[in-house]
Protein backbone atom coordinates (compact mmCIF):
# COMPACT_ATOMS: atom_id res chain seq x y z
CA UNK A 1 -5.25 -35.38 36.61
CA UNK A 2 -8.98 -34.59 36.68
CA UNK A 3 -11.27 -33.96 38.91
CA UNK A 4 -12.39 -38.09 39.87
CA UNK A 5 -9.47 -39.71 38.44
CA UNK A 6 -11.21 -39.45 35.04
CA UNK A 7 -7.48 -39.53 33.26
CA UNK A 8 -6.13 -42.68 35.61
CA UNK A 9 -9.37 -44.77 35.01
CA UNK A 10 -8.62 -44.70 31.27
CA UNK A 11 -4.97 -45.45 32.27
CA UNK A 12 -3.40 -49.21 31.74
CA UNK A 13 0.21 -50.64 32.54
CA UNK A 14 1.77 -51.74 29.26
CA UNK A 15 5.61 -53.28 29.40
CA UNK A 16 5.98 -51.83 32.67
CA UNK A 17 4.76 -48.13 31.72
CA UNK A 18 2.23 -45.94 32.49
CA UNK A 19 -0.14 -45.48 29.56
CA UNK A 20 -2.78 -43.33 28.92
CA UNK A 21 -4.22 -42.78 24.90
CA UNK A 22 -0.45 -42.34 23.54
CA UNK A 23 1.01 -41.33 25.85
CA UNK A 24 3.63 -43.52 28.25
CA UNK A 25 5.29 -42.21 31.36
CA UNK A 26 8.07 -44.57 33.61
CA UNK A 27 6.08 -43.71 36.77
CA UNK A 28 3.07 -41.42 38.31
CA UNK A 29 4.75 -39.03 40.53
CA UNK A 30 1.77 -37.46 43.48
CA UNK A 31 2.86 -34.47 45.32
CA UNK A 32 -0.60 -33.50 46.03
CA UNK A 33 -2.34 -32.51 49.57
CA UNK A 34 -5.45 -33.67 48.27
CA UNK A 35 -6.59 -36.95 46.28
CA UNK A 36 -10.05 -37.87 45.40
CA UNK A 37 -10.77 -41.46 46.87
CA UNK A 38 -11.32 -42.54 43.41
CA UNK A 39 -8.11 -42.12 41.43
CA UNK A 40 -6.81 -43.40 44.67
CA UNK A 41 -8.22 -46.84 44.10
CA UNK A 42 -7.16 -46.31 40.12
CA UNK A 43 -3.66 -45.63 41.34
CA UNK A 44 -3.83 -48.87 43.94
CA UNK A 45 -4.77 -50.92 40.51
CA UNK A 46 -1.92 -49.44 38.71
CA UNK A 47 0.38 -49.91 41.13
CA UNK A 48 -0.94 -53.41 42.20
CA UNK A 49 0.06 -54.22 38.41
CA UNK A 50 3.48 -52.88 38.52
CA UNK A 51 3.80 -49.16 38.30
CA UNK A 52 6.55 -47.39 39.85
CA UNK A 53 4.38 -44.76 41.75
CA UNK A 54 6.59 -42.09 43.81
CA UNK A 55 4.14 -40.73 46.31
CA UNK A 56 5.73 -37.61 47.93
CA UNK A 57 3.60 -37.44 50.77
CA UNK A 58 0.50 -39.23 52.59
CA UNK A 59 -2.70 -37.19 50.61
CA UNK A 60 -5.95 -36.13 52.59
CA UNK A 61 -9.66 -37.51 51.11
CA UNK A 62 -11.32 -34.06 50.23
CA UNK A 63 -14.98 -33.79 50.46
CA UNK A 64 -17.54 -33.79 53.80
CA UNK A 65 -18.79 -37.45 52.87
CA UNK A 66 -15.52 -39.73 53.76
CA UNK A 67 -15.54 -43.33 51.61
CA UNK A 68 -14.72 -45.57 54.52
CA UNK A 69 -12.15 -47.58 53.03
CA UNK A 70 -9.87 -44.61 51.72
CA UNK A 71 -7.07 -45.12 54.59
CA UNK A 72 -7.18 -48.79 54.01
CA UNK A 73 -6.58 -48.14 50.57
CA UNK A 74 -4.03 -45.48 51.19
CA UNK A 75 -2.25 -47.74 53.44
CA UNK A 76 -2.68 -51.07 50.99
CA UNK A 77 -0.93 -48.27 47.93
CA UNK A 78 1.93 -47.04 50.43
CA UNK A 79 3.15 -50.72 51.80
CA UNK A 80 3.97 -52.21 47.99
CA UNK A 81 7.68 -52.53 47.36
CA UNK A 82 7.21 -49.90 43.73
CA UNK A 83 5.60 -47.08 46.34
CA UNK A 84 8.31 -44.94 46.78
CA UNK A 85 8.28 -41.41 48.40
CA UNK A 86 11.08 -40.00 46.00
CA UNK A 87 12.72 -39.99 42.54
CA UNK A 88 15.81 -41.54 43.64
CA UNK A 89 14.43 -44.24 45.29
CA UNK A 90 12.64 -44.71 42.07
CA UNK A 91 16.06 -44.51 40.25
CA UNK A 92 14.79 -41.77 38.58
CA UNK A 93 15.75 -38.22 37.85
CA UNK A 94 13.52 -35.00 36.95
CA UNK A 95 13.40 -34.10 33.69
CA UNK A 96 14.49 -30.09 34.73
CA UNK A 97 16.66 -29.64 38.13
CA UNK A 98 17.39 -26.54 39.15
CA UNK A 99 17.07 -24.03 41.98
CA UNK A 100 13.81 -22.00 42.41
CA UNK A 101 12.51 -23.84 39.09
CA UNK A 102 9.24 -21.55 36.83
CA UNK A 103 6.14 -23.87 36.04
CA UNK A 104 7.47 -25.83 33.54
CA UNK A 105 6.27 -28.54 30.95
CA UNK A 106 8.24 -31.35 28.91
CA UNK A 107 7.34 -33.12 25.83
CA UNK A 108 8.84 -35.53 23.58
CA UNK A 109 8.62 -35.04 20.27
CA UNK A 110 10.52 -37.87 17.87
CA UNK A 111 13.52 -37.63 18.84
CA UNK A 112 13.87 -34.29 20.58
CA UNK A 113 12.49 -33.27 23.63
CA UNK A 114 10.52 -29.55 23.99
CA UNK A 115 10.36 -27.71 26.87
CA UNK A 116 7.60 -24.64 28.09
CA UNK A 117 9.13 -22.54 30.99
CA UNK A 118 6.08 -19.93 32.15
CA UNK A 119 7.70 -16.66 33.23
CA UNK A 120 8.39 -16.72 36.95
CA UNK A 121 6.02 -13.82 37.90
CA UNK A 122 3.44 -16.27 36.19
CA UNK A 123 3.93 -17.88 40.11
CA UNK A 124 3.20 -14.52 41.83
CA UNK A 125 -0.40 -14.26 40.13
CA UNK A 126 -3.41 -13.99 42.71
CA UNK A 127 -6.99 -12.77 42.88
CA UNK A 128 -7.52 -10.06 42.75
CA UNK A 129 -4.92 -8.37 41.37
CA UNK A 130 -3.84 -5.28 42.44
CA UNK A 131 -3.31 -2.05 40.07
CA UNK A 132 -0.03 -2.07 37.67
CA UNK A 133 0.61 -5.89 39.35
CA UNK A 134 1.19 -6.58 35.16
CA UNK A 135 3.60 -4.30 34.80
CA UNK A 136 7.42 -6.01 34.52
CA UNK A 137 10.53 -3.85 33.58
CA UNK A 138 12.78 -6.45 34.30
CA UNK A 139 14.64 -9.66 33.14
CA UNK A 140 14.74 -13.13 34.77
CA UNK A 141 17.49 -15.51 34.85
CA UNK A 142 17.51 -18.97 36.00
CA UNK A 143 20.12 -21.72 35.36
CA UNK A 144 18.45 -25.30 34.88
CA UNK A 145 19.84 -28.39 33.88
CA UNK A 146 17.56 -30.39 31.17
CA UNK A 147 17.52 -34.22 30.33
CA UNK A 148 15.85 -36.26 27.95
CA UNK A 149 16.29 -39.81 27.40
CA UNK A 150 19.19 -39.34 25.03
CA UNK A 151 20.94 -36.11 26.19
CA UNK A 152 21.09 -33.32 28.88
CA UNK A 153 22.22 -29.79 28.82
CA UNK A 154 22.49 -26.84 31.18
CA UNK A 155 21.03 -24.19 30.50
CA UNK A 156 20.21 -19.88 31.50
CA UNK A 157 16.52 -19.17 30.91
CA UNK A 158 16.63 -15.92 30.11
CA UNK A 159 12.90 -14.41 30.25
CA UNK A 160 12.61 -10.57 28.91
CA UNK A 161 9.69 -8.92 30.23
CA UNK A 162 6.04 -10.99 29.95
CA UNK A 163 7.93 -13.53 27.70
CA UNK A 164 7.76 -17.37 28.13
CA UNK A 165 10.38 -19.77 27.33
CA UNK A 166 10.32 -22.90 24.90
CA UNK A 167 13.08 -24.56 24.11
CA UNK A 168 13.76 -27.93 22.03
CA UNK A 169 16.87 -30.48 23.19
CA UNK A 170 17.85 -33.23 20.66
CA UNK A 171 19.23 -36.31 20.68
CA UNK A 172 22.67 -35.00 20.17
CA UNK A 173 22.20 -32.16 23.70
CA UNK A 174 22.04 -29.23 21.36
CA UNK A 175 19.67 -26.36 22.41
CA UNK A 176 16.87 -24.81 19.73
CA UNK A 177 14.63 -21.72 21.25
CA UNK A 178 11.17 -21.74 19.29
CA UNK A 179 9.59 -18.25 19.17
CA UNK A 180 6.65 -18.60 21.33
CA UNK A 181 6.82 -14.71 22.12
CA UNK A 182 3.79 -12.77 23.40
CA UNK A 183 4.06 -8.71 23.06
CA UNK A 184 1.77 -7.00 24.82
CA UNK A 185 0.87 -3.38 24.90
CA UNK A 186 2.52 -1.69 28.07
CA UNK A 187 -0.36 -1.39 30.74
CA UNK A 188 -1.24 1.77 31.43
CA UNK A 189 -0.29 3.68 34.39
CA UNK A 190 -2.40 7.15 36.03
């Protein structure tokens, strides 16, 4: 979401779903510390009409200048019945499960759905970085379970070194990789 709720304010409930341009989700799912007081009253409209909206924990305004009515509003979005503060209670599941899951995205695409897996150092980058912190010798395994509407399929992401992962799952639970590789020189070490 952007900064102001700029996605959520062009966001409408249509047969019960989430939509924003073409795109339709089941619910909003918030695990965020922080949530501008204005796509919280766009999320309080949303879920006033309907939408399932699994809110993980209670968010904090940001900003020195407070709106007034933001706990109100907070409180007004946390008391309807579709508020729920997890994806079972939502009778949902997550599209990857997993232990100590990458940054991941999911996309559906006809009938299949593709998945991007960033390489789990991708997590370890900060500012600034130190000498050689590019530098990665070794492979990374992590087992993952993936689910679509149609199918699910477990799976070992296997990520060589500075290589992300995409990977399509049809209809029918069958796995495609797509090459997505990067090859980078080795850095250079004194």
């Amino acid at each position: 979401m952007r900064p102001g709720g700029a996605d959520v304010v062009r966001a409408e409930l249509r047969e019960g779903r989430l939509a924003i341009g073409t795109q339709s989700f089941a619910s909003l799912y918030l695990d965020v510390e922080w949530l501008d007081a204005d796509a919280l009253v766009e999320i309080h409209r949303l879920a006033a009409a309907g939408l399932k909206v699994i809110l993980t924990r209670r968010p904090r305004q940001p900003g020195h200048h407070a709106r007034g009515d933001y706990q109100l509003t907070l409180d007004s979005l946390t008391a309807l019945p579709n508020v729920v503060a997890g994806l079972a209670q939502a009778g949902l599941r997550p599209v990857v499960s997993g232990e100590n899951l990458p940054s991941y995205w999911a996309r559906q695409t006809g009938n299949d759905t593709d998945f991007f897996f960033a390489h789990p150092k991708a997590a370890e980058v900060h500012y600034p970085m130190p000498f050689g912190f590019s530098r990665c010798d070794e492979t990374v395994r992590r087992r993952v379970t993936l689910w679509s509407a149609a199918a699910s399929a477990d799976v070992e992401l296997v990520f060589s070194p500075y290589q992300s992962l995409v990977l399509r799952l049809s209809a029918k639970g069958e796995i495609t990789p797509i090459e997505c590789g990067y090859h980078p020189p080795i850095p250079v070490q004194f």
